[in-house]
PDB file of N, CA and C in Angstrom:
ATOM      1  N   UNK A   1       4.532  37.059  20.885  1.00  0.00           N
ATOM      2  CA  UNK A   1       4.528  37.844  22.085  1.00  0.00           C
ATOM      3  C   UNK A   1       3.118  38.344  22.407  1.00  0.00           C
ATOM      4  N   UNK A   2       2.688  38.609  21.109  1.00  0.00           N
ATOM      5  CA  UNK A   2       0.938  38.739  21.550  1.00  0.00           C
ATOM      6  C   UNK A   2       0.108  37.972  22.142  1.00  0.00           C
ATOM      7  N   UNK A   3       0.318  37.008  21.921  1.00  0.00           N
ATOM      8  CA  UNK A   3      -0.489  35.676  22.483  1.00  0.00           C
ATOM      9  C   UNK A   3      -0.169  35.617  23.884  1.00  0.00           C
ATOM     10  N   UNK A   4       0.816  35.731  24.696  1.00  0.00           N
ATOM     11  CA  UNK A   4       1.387  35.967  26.121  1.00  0.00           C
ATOM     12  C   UNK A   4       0.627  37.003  26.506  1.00  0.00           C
ATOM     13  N   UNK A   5       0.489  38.180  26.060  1.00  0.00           N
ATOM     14  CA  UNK A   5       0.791  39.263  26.779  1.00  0.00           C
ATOM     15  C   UNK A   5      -1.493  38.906  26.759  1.00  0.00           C
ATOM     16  N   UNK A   6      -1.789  38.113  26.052  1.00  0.00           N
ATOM     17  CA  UNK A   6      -3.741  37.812  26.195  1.00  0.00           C
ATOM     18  C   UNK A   6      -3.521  37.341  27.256  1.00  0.00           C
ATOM     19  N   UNK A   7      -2.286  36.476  27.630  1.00  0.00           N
ATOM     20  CA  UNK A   7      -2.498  35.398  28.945  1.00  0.00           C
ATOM     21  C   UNK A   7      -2.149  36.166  29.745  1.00  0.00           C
ATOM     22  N   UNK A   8      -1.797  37.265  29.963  1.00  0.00           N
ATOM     23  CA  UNK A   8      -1.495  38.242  31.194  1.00  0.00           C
ATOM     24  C   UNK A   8      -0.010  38.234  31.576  1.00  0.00           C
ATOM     25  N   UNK A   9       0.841  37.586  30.431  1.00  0.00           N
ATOM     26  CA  UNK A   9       1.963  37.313  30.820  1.00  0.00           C
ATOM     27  C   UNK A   9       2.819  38.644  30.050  1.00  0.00           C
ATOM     28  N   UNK A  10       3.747  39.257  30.436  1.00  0.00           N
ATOM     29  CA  UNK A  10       4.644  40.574  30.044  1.00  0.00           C
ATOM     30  C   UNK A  10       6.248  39.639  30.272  1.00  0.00           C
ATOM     31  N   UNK A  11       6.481  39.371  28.636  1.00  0.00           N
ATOM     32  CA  UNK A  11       7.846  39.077  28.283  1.00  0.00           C
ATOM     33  C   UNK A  11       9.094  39.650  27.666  1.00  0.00           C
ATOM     34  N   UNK A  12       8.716  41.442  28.029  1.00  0.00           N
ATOM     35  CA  UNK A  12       9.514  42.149  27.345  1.00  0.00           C
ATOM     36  C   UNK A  12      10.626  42.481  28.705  1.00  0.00           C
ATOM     37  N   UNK A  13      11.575  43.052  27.660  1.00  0.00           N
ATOM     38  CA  UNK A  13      12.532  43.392  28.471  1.00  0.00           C
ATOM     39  C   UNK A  13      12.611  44.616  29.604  1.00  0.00           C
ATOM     40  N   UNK A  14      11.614  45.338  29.308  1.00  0.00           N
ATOM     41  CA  UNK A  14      11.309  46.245  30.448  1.00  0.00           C
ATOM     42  C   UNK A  14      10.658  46.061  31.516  1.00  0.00           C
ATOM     43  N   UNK A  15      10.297  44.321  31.253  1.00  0.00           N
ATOM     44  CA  UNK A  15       9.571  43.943  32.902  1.00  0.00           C
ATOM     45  C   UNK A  15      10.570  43.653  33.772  1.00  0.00           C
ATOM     46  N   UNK A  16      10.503  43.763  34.808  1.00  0.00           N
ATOM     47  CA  UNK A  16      11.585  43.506  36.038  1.00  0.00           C
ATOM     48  C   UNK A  16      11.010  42.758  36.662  1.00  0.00           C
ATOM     49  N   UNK A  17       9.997  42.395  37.074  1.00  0.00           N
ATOM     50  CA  UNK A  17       9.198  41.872  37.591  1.00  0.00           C
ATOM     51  C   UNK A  17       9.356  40.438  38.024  1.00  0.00           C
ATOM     52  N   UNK A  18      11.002  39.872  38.794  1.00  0.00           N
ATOM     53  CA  UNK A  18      10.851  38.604  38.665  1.00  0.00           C
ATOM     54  C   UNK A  18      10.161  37.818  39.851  1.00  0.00           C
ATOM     55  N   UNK A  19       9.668  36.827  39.612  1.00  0.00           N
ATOM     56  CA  UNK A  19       9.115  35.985  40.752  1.00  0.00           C
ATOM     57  C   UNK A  19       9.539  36.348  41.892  1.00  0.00           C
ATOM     58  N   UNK A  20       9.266  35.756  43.487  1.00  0.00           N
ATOM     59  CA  UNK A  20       9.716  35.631  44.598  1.00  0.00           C
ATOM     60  C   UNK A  20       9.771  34.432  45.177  1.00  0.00           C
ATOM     61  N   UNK A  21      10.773  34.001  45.891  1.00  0.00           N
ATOM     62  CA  UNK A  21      10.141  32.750  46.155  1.00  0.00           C
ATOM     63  C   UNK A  21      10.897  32.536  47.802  1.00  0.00           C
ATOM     64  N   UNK A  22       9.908  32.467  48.757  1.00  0.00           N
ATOM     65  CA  UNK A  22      10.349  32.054  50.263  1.00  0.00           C
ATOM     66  C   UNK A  22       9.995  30.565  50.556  1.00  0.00           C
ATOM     67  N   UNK A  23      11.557  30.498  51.507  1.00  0.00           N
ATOM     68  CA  UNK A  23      11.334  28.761  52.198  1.00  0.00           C
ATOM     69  C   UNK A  23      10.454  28.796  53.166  1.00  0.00           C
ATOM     70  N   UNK A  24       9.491  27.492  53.011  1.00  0.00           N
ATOM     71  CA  UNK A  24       8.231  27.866  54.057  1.00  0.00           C
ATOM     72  C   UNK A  24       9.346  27.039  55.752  1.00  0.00           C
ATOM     73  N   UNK A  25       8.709  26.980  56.563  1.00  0.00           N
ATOM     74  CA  UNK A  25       8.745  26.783  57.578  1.00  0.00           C
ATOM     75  C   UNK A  25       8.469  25.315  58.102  1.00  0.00           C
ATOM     76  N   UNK A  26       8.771  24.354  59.016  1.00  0.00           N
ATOM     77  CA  UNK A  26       7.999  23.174  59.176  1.00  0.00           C
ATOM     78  C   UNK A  26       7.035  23.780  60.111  1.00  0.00           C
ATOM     79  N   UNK A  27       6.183  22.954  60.212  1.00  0.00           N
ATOM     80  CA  UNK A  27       4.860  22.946  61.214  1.00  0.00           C
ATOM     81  C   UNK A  27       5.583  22.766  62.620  1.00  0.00           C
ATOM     82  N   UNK A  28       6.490  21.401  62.636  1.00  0.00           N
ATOM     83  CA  UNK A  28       7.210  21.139  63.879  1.00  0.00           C
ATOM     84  C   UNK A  28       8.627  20.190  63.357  1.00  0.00           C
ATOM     85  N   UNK A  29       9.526  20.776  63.777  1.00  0.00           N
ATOM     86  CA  UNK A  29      10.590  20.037  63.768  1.00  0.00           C
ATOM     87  C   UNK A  29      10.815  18.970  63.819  1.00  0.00           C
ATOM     88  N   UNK A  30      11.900  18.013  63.061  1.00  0.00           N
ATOM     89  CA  UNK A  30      11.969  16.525  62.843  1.00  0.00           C
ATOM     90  C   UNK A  30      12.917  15.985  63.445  1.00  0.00           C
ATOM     91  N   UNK A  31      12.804  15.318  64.980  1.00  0.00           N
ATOM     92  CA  UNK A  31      14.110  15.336  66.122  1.00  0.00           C
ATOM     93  C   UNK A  31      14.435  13.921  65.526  1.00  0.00           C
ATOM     94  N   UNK A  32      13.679  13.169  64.683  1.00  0.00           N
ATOM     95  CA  UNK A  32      14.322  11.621  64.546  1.00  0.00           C
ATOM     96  C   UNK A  32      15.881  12.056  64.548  1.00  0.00           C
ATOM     97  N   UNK A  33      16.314  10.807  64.876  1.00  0.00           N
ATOM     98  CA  UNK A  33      18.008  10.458  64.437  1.00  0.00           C
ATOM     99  C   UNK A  33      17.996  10.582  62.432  1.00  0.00           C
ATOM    100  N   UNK A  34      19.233  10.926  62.439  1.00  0.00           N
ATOM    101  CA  UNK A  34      18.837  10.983  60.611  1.00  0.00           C
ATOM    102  C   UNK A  34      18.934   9.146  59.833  1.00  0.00           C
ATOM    103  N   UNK A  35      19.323   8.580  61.140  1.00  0.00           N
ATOM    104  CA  UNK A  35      19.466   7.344  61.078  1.00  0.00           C
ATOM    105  C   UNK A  35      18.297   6.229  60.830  1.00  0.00           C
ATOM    106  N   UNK A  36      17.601   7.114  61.256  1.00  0.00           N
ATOM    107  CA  UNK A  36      16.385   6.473  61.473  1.00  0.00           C
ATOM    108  C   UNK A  36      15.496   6.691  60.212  1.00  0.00           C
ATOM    109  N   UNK A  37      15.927   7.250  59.341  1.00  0.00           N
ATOM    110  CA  UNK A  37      14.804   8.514  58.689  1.00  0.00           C
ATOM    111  C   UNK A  37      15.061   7.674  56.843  1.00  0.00           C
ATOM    112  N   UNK A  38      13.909   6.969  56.423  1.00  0.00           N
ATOM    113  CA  UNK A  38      14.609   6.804  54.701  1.00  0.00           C
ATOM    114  C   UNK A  38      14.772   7.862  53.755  1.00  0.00           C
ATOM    115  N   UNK A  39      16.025   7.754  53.132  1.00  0.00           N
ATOM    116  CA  UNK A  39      16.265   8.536  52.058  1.00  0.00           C
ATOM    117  C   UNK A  39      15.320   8.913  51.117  1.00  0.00           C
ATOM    118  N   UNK A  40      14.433   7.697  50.706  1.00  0.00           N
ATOM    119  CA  UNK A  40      13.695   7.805  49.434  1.00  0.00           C
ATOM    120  C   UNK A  40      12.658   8.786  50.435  1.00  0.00           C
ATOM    121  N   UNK A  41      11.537   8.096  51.431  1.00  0.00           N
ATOM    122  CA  UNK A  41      10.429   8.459  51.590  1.00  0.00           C
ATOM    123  C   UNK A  41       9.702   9.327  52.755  1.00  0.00           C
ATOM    124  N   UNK A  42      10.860   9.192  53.581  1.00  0.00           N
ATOM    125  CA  UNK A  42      10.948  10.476  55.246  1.00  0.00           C
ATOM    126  C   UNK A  42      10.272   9.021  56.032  1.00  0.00           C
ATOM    127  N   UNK A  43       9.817   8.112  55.653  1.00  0.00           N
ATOM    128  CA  UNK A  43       9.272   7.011  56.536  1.00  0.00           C
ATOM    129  C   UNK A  43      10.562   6.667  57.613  1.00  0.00           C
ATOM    130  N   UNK A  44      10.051   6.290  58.830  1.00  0.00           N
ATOM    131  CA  UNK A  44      10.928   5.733  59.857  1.00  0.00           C
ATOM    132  C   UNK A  44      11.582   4.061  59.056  1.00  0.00           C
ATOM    133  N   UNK A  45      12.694   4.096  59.354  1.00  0.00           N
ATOM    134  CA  UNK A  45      13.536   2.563  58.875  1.00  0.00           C
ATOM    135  C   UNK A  45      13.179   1.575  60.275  1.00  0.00           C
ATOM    136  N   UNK A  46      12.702   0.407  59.818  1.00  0.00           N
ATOM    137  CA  UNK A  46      12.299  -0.249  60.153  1.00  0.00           C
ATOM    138  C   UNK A  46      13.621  -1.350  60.133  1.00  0.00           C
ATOM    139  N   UNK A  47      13.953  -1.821  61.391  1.00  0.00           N
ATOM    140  CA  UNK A  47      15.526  -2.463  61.261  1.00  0.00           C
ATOM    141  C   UNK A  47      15.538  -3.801  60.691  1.00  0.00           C
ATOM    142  N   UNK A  48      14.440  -4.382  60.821  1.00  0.00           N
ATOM    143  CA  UNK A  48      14.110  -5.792  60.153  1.00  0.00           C
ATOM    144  C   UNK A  48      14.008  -5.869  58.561  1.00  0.00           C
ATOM    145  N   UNK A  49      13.566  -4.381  58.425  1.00  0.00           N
ATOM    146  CA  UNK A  49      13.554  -4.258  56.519  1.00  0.00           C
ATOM    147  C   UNK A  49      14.402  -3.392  55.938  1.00  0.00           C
ATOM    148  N   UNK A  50      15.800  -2.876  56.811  1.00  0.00           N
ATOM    149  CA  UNK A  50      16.337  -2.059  56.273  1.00  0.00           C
ATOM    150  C   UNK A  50      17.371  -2.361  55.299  1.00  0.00           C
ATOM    151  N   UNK A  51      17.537  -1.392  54.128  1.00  0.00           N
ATOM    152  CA  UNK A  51      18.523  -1.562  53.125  1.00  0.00           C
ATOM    153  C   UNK A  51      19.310  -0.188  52.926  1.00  0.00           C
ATOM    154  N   UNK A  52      20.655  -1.276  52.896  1.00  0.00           N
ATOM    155  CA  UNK A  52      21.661   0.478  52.935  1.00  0.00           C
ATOM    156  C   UNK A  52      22.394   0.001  51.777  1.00  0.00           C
ATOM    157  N   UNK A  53      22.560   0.962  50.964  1.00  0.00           N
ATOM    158  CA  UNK A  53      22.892   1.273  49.726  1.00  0.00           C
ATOM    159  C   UNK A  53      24.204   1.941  49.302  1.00  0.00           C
ATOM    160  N   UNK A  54      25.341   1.365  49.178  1.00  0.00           N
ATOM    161  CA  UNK A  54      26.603   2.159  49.495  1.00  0.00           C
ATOM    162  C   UNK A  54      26.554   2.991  48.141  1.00  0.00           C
ATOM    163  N   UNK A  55      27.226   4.402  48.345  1.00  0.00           N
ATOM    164  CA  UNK A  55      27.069   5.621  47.118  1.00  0.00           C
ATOM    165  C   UNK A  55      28.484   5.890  47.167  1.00  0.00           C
ATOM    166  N   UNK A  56      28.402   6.992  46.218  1.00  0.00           N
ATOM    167  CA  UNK A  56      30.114   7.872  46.471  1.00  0.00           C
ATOM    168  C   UNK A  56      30.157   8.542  47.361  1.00  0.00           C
ATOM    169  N   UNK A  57      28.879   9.090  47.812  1.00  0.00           N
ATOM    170  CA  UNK A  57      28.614  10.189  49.321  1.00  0.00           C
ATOM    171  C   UNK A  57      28.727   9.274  50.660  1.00  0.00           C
ATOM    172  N   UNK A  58      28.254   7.931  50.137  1.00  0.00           N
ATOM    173  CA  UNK A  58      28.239   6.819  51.368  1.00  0.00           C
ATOM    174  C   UNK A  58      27.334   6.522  51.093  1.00  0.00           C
ATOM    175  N   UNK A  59      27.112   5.599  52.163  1.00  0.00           N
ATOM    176  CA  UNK A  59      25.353   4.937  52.418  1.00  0.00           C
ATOM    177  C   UNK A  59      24.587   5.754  52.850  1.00  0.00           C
ATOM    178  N   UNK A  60      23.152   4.859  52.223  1.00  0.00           N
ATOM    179  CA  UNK A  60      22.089   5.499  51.668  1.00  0.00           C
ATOM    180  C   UNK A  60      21.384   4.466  52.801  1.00  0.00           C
ATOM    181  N   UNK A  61      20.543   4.917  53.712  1.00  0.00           N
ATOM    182  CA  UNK A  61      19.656   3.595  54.296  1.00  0.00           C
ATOM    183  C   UNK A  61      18.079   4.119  53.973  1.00  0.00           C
ATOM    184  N   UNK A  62      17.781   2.748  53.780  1.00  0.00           N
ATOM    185  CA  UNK A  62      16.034   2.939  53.200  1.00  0.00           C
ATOM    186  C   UNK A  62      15.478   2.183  53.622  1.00  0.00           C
ATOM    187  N   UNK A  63      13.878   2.882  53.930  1.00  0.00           N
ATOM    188  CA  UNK A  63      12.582   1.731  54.616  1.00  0.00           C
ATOM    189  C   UNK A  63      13.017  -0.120  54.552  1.00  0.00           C
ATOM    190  N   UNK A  64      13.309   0.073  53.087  1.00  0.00           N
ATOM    191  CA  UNK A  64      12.859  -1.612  53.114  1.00  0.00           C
ATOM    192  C   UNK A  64      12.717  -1.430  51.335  1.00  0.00           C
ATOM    193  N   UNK A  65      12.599  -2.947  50.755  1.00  0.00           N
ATOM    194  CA  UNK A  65      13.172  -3.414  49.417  1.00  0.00           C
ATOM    195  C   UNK A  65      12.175  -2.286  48.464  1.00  0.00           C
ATOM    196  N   UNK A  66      10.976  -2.093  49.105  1.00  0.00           N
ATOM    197  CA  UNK A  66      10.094  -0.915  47.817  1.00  0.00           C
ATOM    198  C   UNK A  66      10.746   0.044  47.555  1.00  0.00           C
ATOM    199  N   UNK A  67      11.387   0.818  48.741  1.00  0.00           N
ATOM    200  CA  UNK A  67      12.326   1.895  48.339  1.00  0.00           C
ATOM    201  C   UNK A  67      13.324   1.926  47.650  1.00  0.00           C
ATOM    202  N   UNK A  68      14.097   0.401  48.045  1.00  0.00           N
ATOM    203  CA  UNK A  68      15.399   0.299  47.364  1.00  0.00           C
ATOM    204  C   UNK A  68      14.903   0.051  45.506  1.00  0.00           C
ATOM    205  N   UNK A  69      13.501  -0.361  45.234  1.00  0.00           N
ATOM    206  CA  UNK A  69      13.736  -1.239  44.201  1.00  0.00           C
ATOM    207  C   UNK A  69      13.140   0.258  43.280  1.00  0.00           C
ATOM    208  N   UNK A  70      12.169   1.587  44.060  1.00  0.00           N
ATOM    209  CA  UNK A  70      11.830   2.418  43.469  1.00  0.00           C
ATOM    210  C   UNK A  70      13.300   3.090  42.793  1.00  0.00           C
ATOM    211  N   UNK A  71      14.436   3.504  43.714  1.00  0.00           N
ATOM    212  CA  UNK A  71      15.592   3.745  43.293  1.00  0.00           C
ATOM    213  C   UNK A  71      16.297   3.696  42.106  1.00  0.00           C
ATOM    214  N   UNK A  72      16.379   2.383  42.070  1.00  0.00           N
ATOM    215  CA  UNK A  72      17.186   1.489  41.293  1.00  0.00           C
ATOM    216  C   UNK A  72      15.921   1.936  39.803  1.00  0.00           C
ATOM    217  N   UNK A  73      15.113   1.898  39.884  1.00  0.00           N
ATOM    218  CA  UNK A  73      13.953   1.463  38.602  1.00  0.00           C
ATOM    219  C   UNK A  73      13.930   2.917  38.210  1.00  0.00           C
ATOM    220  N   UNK A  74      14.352   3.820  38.757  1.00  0.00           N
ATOM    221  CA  UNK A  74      14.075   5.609  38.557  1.00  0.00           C
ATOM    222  C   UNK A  74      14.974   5.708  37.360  1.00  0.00           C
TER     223      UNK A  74
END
């Protein structure tokens, strides 16, 4: 506990002190269709390279085979 409290850190039980944490804001809103939008990467789906991926939630549609193959390889 000594070694913490050099790093400025207070791990006793009388700290209350917990973090805060706020959701930031976008800069500007994202009107795409969600249709349009890949799962993996926020990139626009490109209809010539698109891959939809059936789940238990449903399909999944993605850019194109890098996304699908990042997926799969995760």
């Amino acid at each position: 506990m000594a070694k913490w409290k050099e790093f400025g850190v207070d791990l006793s039980e009388s700290s209350s002190a917990a973090p805060t944490f706020e959701r930031l804001a976008p800069a500007k809103p994202d009107e795409r269709p969600k249709d349009n939008i890949c799962y993996m990467c926020d990139g626009d789906n490109n209809l010539k390279m698109l891959v939809t991926v059936q789940t238990d939630k449903g399909p999944v549609r993605l850019c194109g085979p890098h996304c699908y193959f990042i997926m799969y390889s995760a």
